[in-house]
PDB file of N, CA and C in Angstrom:
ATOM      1  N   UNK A   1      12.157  16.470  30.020  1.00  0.00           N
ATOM      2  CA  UNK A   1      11.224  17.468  29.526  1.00  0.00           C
ATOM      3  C   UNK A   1      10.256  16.796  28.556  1.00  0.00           C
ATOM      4  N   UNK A   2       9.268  17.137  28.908  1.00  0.00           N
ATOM      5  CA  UNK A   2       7.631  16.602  27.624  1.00  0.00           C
ATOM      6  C   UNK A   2       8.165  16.711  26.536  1.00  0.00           C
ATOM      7  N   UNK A   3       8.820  18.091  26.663  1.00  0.00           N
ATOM      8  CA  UNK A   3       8.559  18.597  24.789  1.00  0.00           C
ATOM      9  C   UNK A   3       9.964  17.828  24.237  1.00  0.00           C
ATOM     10  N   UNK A   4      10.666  17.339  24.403  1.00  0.00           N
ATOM     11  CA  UNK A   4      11.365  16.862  23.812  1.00  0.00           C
ATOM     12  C   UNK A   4      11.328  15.314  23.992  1.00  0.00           C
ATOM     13  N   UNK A   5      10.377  14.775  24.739  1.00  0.00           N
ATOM     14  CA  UNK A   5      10.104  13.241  24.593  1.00  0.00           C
ATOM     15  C   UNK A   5       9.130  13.145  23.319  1.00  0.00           C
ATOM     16  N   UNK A   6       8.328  14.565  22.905  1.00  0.00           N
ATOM     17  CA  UNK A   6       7.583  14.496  21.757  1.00  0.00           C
ATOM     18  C   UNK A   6       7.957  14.630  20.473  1.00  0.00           C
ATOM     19  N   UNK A   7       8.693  13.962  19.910  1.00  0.00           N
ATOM     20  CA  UNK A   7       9.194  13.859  18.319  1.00  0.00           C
ATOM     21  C   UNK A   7       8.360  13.240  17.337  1.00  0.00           C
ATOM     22  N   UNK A   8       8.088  13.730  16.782  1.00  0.00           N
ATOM     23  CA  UNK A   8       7.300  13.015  15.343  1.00  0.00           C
ATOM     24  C   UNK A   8       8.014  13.102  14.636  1.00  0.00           C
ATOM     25  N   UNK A   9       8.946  12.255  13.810  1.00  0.00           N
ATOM     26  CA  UNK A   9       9.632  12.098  12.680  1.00  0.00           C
ATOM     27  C   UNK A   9       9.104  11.500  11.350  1.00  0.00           C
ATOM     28  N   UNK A  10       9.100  12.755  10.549  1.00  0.00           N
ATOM     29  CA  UNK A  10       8.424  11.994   8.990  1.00  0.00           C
ATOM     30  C   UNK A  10       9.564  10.816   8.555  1.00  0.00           C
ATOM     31  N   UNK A  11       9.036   9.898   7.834  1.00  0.00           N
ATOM     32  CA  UNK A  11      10.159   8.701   7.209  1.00  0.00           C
ATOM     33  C   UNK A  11      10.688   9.826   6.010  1.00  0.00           C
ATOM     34  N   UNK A  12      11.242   8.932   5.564  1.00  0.00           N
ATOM     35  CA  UNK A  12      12.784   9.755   4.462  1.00  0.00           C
ATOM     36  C   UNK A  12      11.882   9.504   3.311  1.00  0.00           C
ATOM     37  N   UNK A  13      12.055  10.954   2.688  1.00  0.00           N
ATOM     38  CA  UNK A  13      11.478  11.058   1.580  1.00  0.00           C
ATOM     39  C   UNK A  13      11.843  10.774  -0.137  1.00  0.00           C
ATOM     40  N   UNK A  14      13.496  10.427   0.499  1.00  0.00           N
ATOM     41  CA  UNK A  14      14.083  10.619  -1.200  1.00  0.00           C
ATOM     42  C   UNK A  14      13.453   9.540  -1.786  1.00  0.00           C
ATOM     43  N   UNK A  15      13.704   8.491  -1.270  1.00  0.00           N
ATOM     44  CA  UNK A  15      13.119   7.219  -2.197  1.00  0.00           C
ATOM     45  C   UNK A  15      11.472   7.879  -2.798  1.00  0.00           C
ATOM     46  N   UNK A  16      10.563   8.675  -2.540  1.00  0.00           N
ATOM     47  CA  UNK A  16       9.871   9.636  -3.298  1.00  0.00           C
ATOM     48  C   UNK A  16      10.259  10.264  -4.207  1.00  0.00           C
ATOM     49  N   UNK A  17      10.688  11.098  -3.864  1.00  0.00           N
ATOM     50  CA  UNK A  17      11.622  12.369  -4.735  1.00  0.00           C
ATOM     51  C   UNK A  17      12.282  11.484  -5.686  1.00  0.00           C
ATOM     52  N   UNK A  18      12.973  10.553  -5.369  1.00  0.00           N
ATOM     53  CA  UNK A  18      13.795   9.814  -6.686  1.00  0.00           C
ATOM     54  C   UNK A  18      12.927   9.445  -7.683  1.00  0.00           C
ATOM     55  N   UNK A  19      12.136   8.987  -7.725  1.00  0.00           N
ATOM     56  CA  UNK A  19      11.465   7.998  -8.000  1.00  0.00           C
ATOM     57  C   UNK A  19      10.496   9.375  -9.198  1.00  0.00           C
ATOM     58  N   UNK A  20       9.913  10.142  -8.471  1.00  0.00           N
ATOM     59  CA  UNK A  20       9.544  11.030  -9.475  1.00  0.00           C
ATOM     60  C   UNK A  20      10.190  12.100 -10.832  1.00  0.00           C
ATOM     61  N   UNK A  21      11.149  11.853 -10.283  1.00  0.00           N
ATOM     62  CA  UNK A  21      12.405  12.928 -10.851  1.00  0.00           C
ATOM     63  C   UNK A  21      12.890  11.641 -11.615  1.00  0.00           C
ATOM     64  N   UNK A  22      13.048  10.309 -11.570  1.00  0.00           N
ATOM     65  CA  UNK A  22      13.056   9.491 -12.566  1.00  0.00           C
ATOM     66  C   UNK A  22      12.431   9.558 -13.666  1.00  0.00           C
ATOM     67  N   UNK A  23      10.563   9.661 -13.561  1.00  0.00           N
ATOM     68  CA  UNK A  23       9.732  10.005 -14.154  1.00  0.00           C
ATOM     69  C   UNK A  23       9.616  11.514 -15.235  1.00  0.00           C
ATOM     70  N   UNK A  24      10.314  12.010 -14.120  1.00  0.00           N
ATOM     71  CA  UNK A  24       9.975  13.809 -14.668  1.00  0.00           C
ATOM     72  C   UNK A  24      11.136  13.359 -16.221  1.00  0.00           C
ATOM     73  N   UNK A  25      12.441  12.786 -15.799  1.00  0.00           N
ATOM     74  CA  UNK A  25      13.478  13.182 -16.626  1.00  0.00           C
ATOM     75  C   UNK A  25      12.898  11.975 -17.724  1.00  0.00           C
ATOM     76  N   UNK A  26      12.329  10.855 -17.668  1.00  0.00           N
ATOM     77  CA  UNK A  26      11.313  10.034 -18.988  1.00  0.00           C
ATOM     78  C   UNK A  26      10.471  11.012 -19.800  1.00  0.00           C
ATOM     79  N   UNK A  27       9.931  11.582 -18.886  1.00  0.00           N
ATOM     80  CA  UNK A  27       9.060  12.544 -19.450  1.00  0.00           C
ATOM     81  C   UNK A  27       9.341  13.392 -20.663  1.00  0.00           C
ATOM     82  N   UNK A  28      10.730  13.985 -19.837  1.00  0.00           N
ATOM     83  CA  UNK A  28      11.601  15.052 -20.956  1.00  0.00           C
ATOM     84  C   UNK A  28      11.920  14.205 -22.032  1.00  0.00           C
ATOM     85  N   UNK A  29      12.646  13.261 -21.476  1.00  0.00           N
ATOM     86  CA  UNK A  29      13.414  12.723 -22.945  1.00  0.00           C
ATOM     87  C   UNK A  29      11.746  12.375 -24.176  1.00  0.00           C
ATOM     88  N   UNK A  30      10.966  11.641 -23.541  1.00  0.00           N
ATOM     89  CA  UNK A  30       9.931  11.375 -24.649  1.00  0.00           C
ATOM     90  C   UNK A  30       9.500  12.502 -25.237  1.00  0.00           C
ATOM     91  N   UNK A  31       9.434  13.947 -24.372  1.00  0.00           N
ATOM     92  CA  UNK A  31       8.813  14.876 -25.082  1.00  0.00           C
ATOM     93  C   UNK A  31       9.862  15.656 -26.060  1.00  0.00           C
ATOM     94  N   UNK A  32      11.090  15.572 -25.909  1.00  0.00           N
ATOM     95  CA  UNK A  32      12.226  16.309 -26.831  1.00  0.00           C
ATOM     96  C   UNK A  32      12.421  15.374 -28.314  1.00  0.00           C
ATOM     97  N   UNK A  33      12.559  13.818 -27.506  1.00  0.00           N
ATOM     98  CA  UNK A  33      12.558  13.064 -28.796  1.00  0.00           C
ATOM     99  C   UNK A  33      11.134  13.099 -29.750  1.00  0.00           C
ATOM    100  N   UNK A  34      10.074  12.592 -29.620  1.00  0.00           N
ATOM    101  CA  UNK A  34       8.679  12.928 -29.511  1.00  0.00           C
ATOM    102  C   UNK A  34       8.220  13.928 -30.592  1.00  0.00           C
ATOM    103  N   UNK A  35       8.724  15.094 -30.289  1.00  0.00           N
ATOM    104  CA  UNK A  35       8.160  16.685 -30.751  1.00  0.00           C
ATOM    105  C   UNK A  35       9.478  16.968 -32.051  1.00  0.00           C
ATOM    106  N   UNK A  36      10.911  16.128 -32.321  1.00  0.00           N
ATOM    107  CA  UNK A  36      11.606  16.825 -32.836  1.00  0.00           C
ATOM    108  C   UNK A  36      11.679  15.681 -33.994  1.00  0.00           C
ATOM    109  N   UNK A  37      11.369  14.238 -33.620  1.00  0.00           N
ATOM    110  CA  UNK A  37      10.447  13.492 -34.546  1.00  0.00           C
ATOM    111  C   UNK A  37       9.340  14.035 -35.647  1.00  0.00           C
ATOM    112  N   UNK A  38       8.430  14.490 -34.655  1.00  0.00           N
ATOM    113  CA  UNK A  38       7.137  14.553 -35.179  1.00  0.00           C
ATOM    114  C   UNK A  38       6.663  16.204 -34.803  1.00  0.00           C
ATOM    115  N   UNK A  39       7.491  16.918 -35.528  1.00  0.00           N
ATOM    116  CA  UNK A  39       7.055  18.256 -35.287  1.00  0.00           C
ATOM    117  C   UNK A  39       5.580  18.734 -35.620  1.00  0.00           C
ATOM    118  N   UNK A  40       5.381  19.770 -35.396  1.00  0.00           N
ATOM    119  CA  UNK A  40       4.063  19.993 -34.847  1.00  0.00           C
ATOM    120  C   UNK A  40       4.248  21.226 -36.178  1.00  0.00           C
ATOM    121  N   UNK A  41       5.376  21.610 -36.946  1.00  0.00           N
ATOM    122  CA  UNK A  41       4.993  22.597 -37.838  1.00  0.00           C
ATOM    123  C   UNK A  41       4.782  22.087 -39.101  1.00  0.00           C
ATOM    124  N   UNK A  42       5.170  20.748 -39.084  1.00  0.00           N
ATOM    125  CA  UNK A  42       4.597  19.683 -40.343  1.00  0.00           C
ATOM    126  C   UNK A  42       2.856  19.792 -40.428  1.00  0.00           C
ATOM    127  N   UNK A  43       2.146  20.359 -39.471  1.00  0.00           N
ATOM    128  CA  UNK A  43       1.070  20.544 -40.157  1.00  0.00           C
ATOM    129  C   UNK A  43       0.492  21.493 -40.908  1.00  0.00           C
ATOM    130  N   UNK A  44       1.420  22.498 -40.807  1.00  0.00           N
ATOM    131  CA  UNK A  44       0.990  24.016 -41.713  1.00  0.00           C
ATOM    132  C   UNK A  44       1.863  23.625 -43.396  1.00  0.00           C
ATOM    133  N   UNK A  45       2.725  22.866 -43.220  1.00  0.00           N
ATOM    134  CA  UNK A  45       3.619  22.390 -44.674  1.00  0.00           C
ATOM    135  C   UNK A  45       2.598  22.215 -45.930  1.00  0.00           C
ATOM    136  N   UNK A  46       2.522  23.048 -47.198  1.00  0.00           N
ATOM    137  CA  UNK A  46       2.185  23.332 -48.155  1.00  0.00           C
ATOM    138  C   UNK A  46       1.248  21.866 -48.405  1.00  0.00           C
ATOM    139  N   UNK A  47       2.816  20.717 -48.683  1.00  0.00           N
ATOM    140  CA  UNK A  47       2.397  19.584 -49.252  1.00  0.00           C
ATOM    141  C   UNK A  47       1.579  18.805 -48.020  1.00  0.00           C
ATOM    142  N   UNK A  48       1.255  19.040 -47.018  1.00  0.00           N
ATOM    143  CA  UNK A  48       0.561  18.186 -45.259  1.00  0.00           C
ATOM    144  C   UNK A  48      -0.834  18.814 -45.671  1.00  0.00           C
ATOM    145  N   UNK A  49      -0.963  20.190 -46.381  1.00  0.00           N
ATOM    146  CA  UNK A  49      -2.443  20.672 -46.530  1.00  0.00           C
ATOM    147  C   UNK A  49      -2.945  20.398 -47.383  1.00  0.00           C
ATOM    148  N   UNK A  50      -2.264  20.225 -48.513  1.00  0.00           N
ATOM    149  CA  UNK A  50      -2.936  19.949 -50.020  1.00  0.00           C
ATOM    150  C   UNK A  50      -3.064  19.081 -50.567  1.00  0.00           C
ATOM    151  N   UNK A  51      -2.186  18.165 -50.306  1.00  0.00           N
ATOM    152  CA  UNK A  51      -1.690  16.965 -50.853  1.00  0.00           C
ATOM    153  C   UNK A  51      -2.139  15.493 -50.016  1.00  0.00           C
ATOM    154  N   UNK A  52      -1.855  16.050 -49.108  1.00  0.00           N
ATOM    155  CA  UNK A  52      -1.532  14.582 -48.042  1.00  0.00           C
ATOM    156  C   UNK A  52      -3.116  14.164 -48.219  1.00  0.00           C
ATOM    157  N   UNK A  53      -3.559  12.605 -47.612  1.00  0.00           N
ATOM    158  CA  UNK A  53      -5.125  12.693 -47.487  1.00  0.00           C
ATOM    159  C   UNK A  53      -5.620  12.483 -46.270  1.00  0.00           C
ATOM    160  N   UNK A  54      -6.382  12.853 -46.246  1.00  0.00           N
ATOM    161  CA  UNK A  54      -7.475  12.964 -44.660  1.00  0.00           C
ATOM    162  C   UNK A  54      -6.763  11.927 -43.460  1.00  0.00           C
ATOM    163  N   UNK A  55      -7.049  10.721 -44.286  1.00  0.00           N
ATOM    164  CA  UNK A  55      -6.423   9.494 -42.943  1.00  0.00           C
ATOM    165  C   UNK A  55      -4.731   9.866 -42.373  1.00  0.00           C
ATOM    166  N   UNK A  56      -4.214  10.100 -43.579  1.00  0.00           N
ATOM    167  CA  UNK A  56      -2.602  10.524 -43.061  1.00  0.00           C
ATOM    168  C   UNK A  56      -2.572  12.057 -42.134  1.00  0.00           C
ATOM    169  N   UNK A  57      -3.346  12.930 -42.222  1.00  0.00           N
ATOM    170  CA  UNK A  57      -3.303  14.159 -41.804  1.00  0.00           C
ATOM    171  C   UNK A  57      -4.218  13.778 -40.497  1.00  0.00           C
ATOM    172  N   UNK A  58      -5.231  12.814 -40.531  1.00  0.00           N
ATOM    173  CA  UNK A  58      -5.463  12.514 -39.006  1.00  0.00           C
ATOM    174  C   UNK A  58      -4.608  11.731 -38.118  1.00  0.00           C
ATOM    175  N   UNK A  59      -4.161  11.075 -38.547  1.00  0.00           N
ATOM    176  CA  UNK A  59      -3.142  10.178 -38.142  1.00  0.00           C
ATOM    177  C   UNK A  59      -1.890  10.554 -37.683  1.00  0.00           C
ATOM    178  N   UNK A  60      -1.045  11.509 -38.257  1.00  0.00           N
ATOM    179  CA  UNK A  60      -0.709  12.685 -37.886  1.00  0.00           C
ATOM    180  C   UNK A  60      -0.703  13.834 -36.644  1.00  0.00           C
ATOM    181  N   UNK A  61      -1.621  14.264 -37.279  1.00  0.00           N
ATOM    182  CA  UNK A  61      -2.414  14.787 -35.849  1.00  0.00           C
ATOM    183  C   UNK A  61      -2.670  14.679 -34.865  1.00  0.00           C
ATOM    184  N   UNK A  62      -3.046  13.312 -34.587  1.00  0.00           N
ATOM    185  CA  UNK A  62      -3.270  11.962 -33.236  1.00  0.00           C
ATOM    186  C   UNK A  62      -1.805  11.603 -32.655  1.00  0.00           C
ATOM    187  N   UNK A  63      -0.525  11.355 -33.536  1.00  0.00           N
ATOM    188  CA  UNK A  63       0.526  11.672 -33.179  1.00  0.00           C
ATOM    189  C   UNK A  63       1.099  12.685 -32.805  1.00  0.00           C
ATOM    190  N   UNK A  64       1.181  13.657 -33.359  1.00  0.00           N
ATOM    191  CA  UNK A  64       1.605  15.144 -32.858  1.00  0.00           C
ATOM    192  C   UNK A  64       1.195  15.102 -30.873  1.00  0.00           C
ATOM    193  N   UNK A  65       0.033  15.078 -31.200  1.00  0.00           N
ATOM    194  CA  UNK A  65      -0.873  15.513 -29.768  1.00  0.00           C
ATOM    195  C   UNK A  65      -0.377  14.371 -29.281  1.00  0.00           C
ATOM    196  N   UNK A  66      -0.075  13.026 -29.334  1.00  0.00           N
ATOM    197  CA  UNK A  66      -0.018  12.169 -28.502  1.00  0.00           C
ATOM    198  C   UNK A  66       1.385  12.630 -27.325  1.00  0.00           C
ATOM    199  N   UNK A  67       2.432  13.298 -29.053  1.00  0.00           N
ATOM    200  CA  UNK A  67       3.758  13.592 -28.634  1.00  0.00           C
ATOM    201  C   UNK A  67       3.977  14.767 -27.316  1.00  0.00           C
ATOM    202  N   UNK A  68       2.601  15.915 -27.286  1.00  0.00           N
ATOM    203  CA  UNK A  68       2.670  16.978 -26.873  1.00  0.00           C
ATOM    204  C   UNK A  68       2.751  16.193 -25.089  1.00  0.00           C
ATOM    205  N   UNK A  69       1.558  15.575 -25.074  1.00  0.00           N
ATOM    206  CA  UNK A  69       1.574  15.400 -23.367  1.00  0.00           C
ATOM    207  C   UNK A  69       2.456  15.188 -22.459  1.00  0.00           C
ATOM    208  N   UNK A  70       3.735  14.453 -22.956  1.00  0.00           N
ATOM    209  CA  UNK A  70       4.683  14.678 -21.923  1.00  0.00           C
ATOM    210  C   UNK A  70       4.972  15.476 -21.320  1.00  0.00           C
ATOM    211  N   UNK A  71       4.889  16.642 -21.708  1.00  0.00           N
ATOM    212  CA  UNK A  71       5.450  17.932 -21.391  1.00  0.00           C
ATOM    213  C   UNK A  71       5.203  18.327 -19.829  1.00  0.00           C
ATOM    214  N   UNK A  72       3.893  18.135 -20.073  1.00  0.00           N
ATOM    215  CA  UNK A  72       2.870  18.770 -18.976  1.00  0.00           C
ATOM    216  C   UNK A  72       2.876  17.382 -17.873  1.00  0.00           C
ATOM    217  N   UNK A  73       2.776  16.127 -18.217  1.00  0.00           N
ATOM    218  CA  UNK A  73       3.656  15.221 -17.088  1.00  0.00           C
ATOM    219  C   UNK A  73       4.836  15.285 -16.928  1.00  0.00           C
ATOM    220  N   UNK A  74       5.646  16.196 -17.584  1.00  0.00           N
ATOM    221  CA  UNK A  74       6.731  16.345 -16.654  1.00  0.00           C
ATOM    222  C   UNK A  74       6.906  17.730 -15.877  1.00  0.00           C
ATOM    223  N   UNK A  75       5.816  18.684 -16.172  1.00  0.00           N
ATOM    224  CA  UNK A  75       5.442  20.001 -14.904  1.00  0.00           C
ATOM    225  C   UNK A  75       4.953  18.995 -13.952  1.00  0.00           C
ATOM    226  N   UNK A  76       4.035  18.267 -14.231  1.00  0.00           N
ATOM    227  CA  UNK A  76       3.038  18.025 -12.902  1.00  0.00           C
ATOM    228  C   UNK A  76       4.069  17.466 -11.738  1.00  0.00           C
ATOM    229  N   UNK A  77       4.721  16.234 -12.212  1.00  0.00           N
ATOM    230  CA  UNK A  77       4.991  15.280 -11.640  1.00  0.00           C
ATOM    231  C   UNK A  77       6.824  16.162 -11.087  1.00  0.00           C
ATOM    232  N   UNK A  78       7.258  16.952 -11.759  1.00  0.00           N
ATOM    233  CA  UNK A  78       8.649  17.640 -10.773  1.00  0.00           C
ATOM    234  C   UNK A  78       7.816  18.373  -9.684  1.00  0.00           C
ATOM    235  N   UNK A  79       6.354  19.205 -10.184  1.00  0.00           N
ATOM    236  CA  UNK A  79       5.501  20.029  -8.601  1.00  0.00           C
ATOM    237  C   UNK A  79       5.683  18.676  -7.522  1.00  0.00           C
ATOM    238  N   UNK A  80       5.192  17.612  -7.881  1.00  0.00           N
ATOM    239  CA  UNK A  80       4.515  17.046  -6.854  1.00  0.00           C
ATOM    240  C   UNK A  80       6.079  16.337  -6.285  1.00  0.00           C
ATOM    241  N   UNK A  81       7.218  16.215  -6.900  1.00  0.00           N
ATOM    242  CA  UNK A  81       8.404  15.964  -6.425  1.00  0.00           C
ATOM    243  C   UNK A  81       9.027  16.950  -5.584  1.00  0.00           C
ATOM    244  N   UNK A  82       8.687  18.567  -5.859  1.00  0.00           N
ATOM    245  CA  UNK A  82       9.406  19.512  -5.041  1.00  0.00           C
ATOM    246  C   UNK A  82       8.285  19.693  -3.457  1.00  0.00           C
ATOM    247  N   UNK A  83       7.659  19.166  -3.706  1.00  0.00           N
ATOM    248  CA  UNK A  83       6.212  19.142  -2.528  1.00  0.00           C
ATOM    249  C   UNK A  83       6.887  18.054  -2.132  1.00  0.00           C
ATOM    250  N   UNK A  84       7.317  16.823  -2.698  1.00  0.00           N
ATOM    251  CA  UNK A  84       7.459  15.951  -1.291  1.00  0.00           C
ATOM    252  C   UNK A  84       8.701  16.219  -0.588  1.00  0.00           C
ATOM    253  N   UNK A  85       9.816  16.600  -1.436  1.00  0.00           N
ATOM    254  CA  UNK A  85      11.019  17.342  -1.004  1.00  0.00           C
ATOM    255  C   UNK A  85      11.210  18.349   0.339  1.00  0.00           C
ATOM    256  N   UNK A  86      10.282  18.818   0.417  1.00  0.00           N
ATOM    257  CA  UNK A  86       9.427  19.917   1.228  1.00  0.00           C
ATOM    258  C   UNK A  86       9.405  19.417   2.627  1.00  0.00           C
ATOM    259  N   UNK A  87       8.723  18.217   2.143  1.00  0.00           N
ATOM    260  CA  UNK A  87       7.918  17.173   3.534  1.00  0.00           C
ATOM    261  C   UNK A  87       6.660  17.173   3.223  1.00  0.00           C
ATOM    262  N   UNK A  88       5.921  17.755   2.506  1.00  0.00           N
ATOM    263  CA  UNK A  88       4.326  17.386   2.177  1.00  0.00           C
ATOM    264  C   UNK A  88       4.289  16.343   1.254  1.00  0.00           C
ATOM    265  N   UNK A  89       3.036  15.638   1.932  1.00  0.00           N
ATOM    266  CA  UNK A  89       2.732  15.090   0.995  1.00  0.00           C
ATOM    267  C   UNK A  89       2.878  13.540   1.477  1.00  0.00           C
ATOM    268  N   UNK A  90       2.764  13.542   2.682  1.00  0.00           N
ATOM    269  CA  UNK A  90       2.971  12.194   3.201  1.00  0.00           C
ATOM    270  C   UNK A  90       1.893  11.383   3.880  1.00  0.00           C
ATOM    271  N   UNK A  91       1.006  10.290   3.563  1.00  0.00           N
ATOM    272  CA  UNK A  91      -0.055  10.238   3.068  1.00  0.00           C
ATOM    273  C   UNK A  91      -0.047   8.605   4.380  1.00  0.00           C
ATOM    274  N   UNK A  92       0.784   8.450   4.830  1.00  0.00           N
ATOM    275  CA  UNK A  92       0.893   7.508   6.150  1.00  0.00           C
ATOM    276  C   UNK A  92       1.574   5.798   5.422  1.00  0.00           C
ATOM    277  N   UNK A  93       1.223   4.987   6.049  1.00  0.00           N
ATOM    278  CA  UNK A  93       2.057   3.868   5.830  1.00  0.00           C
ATOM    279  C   UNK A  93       0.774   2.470   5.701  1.00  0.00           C
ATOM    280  N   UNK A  94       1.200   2.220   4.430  1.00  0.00           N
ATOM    281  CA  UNK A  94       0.183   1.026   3.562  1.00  0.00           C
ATOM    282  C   UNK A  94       0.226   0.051   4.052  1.00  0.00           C
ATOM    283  N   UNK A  95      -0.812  -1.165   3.574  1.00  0.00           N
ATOM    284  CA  UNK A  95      -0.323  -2.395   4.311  1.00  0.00           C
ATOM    285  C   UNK A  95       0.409  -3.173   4.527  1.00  0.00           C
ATOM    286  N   UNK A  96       1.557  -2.920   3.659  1.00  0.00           N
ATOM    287  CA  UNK A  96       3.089  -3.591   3.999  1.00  0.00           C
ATOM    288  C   UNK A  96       3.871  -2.760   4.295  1.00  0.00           C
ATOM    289  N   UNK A  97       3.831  -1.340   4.874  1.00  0.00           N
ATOM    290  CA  UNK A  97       4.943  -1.031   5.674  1.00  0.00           C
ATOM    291  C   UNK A  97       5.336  -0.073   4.866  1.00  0.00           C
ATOM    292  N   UNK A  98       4.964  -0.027   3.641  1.00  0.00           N
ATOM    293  CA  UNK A  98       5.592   1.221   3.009  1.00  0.00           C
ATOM    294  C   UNK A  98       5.407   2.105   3.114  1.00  0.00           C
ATOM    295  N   UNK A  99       6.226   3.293   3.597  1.00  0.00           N
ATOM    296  CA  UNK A  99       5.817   4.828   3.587  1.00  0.00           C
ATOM    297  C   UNK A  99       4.874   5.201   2.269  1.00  0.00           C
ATOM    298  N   UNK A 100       3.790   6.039   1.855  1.00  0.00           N
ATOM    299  CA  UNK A 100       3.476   6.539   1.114  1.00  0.00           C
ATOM    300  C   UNK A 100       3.388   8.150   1.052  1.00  0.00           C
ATOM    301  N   UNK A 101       3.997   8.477  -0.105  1.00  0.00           N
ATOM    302  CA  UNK A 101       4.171   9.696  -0.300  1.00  0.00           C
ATOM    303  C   UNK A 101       3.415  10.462  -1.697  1.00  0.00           C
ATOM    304  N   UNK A 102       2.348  10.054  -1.222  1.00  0.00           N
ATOM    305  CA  UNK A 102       0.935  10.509  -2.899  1.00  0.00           C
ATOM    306  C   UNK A 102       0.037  11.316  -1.807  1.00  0.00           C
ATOM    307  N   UNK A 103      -0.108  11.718  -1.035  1.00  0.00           N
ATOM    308  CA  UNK A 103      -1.198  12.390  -0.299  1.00  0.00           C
ATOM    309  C   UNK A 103      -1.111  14.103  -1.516  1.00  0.00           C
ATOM    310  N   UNK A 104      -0.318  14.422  -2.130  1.00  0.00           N
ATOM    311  CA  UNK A 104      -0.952  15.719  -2.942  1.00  0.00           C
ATOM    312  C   UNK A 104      -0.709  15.182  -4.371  1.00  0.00           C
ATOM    313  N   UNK A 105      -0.594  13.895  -4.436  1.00  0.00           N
ATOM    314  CA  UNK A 105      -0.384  13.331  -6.050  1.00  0.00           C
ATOM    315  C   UNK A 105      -2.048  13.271  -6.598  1.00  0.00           C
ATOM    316  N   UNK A 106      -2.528  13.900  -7.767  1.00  0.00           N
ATOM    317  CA  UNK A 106      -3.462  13.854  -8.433  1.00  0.00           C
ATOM    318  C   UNK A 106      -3.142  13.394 -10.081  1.00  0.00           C
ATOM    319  N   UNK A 107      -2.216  12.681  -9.661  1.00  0.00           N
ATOM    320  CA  UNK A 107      -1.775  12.362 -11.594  1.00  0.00           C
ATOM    321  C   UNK A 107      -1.211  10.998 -11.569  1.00  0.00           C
ATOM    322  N   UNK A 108      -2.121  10.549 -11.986  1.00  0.00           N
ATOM    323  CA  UNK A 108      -1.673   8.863 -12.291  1.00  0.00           C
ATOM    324  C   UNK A 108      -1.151   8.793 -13.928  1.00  0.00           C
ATOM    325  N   UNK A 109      -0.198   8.420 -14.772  1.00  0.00           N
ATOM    326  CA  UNK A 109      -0.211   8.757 -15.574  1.00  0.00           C
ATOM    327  C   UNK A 109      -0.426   7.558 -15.992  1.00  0.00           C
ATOM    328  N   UNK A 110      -0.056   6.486 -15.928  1.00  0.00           N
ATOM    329  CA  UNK A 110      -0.427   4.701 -16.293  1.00  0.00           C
ATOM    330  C   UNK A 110      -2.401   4.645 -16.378  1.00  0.00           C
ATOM    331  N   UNK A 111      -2.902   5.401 -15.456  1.00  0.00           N
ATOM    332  CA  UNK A 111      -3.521   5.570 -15.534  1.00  0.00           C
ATOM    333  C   UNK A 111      -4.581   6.501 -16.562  1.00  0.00           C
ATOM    334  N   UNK A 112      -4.322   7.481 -16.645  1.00  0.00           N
ATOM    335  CA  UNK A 112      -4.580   9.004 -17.761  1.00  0.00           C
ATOM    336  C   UNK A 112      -4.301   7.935 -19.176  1.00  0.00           C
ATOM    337  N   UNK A 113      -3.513   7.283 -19.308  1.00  0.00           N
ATOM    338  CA  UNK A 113      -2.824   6.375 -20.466  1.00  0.00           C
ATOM    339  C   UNK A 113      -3.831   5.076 -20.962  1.00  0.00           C
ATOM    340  N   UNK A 114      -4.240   4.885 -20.415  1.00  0.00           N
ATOM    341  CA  UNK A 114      -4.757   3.469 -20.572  1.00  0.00           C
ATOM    342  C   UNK A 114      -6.210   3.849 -19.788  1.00  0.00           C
ATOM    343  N   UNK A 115      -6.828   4.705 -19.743  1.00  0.00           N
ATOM    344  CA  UNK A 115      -8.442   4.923 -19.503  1.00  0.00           C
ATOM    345  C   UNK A 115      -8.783   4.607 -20.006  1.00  0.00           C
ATOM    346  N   UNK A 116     -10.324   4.094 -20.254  1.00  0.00           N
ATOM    347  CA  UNK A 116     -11.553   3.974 -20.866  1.00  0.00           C
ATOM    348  C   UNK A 116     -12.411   5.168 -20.897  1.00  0.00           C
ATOM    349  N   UNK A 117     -12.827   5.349 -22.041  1.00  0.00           N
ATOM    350  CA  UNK A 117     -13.614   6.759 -22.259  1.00  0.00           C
ATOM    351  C   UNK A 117     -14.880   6.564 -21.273  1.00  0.00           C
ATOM    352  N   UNK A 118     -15.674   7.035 -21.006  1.00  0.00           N
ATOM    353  CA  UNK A 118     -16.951   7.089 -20.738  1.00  0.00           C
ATOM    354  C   UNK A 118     -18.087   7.551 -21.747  1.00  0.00           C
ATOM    355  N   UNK A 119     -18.114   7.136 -22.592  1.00  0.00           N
ATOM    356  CA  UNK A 119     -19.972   7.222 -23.427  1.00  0.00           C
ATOM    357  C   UNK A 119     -20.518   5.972 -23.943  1.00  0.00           C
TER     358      UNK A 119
END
């Protein structure tokens, strides 16, 4: 029968899925350690408003926020792990043979990390 000489088999996805869910659970740990370090209610603190001076309260600040982003790389990057889980998201095979599984990945984070501004 045709229809069963016609199989398309996607390659195996876990080595994907692992690999992000590695990431997702870095993510967590930096953002729990991160945020409980460097809490974010140390900036309303009596002595952080009155006292402290400008450079320490920016400096501060630049930390706090640096601490916050994990968070949200670790939403993005479990979506784009339960999508490849799925079977989407399979983006064909590179020049050495490796399956690639980034066809709905829009988040480089090595990347987002180490940009150059534009002005």
């Amino acid at each position: 029968c045709l229809l069963n000489s016609y199989f398309i088999l996607l390659p195996h996805f876990q080595g994907a899925v692992m690999h992000k869910l590695c990431v997702t659970l870095v993510s967590l740990l930096l953002f729990l350690m991160l945020t409980k370090t460097f809490p974010v209610t140390s900036l309303a603190d009596d002595w952080f408003v009155h006292e402290a001076n400008f450079l320490t309260r920016l400096c501060y600040l630049y930390v706090v926020m640096q601490a916050s982003k994990p968070k949200y790389y670790f939403a993005w990057t479990l979506a784009d792990a339960v999508n490849n889980a799925a079977g989407f998201g399979f983006s064909g095979v590179d020049k050495n043979g490796n399956f690639s599984w980034d066809l709905l990945s829009n988040l480089n984070i090595w990347k987002i990390e180490v940009s150059v501004p534009c002005f």
